[in-house]
Protein backbone atom coordinates (compact mmCIF):
# COMPACT_ATOMS: atom_id res chain seq x y z
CA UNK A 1 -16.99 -11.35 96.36
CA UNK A 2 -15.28 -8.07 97.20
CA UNK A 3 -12.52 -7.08 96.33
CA UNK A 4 -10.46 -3.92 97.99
CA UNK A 5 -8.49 -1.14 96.73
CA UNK A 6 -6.27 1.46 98.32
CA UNK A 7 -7.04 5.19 96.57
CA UNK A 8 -3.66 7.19 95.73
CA UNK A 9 -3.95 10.84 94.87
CA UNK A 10 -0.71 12.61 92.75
CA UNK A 11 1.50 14.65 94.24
CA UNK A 12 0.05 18.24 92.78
CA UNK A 13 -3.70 17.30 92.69
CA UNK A 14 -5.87 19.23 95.51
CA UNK A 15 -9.37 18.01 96.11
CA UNK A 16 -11.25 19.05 92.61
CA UNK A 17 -13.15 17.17 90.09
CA UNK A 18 -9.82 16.83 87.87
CA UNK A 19 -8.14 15.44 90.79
CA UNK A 20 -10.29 12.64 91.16
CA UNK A 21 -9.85 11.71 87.27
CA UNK A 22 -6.51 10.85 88.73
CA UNK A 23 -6.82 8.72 91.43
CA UNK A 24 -4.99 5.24 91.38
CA UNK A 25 -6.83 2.29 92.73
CA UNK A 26 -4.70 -0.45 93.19
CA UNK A 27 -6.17 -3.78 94.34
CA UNK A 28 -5.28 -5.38 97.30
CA UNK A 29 -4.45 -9.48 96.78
CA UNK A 30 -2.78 -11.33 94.06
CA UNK A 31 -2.37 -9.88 90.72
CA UNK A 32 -2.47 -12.78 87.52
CA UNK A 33 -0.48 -10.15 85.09
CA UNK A 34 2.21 -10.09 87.15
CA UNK A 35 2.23 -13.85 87.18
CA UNK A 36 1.76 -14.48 83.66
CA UNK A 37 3.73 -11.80 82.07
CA UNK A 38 5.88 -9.69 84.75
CA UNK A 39 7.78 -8.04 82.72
CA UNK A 40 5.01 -6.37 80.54
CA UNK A 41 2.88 -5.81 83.47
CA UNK A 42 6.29 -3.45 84.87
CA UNK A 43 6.92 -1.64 82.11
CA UNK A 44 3.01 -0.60 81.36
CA UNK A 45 2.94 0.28 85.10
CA UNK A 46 6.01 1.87 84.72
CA UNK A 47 7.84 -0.03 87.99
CA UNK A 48 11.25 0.71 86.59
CA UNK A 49 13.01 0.41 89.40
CA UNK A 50 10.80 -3.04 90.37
CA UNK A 51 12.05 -4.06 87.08
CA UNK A 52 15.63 -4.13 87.59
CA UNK A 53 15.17 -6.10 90.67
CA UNK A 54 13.12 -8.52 88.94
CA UNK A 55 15.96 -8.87 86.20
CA UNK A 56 18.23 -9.42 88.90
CA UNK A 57 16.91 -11.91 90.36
CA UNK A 58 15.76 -14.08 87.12
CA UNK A 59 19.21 -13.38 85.68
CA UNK A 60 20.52 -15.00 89.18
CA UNK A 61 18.06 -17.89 88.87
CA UNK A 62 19.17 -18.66 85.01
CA UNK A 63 22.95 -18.46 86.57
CA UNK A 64 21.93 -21.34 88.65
CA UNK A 65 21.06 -23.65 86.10
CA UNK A 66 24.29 -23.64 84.97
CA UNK A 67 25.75 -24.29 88.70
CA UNK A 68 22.79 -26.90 89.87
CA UNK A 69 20.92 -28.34 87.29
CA UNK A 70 17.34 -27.58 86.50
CA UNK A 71 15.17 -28.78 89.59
CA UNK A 72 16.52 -26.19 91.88
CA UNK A 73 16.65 -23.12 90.10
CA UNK A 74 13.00 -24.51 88.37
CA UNK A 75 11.21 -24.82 91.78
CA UNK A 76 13.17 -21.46 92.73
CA UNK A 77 11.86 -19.60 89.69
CA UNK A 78 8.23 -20.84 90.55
CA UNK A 79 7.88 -19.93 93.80
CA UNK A 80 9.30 -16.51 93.00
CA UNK A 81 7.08 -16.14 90.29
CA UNK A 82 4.07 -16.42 92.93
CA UNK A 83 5.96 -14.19 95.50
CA UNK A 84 6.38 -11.95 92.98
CA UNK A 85 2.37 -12.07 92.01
CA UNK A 86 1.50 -11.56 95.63
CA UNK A 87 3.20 -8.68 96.00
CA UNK A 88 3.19 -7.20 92.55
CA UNK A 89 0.13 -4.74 93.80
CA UNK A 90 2.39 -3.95 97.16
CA UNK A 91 5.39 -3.13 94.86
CA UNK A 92 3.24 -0.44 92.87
CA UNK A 93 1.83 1.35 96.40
CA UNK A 94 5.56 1.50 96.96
CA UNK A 95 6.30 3.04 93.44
CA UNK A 96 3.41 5.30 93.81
CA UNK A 97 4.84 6.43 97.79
CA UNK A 98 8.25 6.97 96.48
CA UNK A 99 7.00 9.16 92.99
CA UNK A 100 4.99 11.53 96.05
CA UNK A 101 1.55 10.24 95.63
CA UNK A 102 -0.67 10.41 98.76
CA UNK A 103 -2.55 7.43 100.07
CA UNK A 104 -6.10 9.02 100.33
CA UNK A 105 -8.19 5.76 101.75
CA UNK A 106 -9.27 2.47 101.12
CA UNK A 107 -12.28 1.38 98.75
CA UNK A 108 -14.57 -1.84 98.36
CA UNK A 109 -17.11 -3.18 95.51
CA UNK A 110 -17.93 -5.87 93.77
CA UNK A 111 -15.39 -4.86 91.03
CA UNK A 112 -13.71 -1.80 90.51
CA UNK A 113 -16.34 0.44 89.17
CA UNK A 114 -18.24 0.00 92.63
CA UNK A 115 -15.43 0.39 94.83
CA UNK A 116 -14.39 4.17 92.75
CA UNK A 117 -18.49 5.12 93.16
CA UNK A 118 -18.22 4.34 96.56
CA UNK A 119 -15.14 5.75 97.38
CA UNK A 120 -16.16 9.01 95.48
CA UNK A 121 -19.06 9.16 96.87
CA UNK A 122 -17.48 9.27 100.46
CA UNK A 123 -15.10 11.37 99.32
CA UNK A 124 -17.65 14.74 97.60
CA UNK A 125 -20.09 13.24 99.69
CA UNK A 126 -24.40 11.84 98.67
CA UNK A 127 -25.79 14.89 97.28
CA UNK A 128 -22.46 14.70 94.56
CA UNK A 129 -23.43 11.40 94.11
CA UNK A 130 -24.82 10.73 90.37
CA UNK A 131 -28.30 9.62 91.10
CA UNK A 132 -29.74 6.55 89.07
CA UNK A 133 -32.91 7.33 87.38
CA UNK A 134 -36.25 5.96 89.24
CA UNK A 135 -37.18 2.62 87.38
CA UNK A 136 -40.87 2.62 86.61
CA UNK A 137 -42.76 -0.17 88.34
CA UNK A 138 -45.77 -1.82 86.40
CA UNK A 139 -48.99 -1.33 86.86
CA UNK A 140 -50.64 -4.69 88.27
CA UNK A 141 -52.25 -6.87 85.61
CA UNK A 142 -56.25 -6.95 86.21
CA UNK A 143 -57.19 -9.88 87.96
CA UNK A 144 -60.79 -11.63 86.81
CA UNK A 145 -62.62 -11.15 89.72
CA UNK A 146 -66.22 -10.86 89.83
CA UNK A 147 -66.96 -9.32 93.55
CA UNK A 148 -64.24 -10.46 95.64
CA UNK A 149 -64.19 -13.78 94.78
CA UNK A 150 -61.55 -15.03 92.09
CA UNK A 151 -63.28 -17.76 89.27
CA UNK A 152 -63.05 -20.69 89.22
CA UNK A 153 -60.44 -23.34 88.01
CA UNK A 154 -58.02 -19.88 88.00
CA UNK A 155 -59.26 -19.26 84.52
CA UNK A 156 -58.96 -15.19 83.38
């Protein structure tokens, strides 16, 4: 499966090895900490202003279960919990847009670690590339032939 980020530079970095220590990746798709726990998942993002608008709006769905009972405001609470985890990742692009970071790209792997090689690789281009060492292949196991002919029964 694979899974796609969008690359954000900061606002002071130029194109340097530091630099790309810095680069955000955020994933595209829906994001299960922002389900589970949103409000943890702002503040360690740092999505203050995200935060008060999600405060808002939970503070507005706990005023309706005084005003309508609890099916409404439950089912309302639950489908803005999954709203909210759809567009958690959207809501941090937005953060990072707004704070001056520049959207450098888009990047694709497996998992995250493949889509920043890739991307970095683009980005200083192959011969920057760290190179895997060669793998050392086997030497074939002697086969019991006698001529050209195998023995019988497969027996070494």
């Amino acid at each position: 499966m694979t899974r796609v980020y969008t690359v954000h530079a900061p606002p002071d970095a130029a194109a340097s090895d530091e630099a790309a220590d810095r680069f955000v990746f955020v994933k595209e798709g829906f994001c299960w900490p922002a389900l589970v726990i949103p409000p943890l998942w702002l503040v360690y993002r740092r999505l203050w202003l995200v935060l008060l608008g999600w405060l808002m709006v939970i503070a507005a769905i706990l005023a309706g279960y005084e005003y309508l009972g609890r099916l409404i405001p439950g089912l309302v609470e639950l489908l803005f919990g999954f709203l909210f985890a759809l567009e958690a990742n959207e809501l941090r692009r937005w953060t990072l847009t707004r704070r001056g970071w520049r959207f450098l790209g888009i990047a694709a792997g497996r998992n995250r670690g493949e889509a920043e090689h890739r991307f970095l690789t683009d980005w200083y281009g192959p011969a920057a590339a760290p190179r895997q060492p060669a793998r050392a292949v086997p030497a074939p196991a002697p086969t019991s032939v006698i001529g050209h002919f195998p023995r019988p029964g497969g027996a070494q």
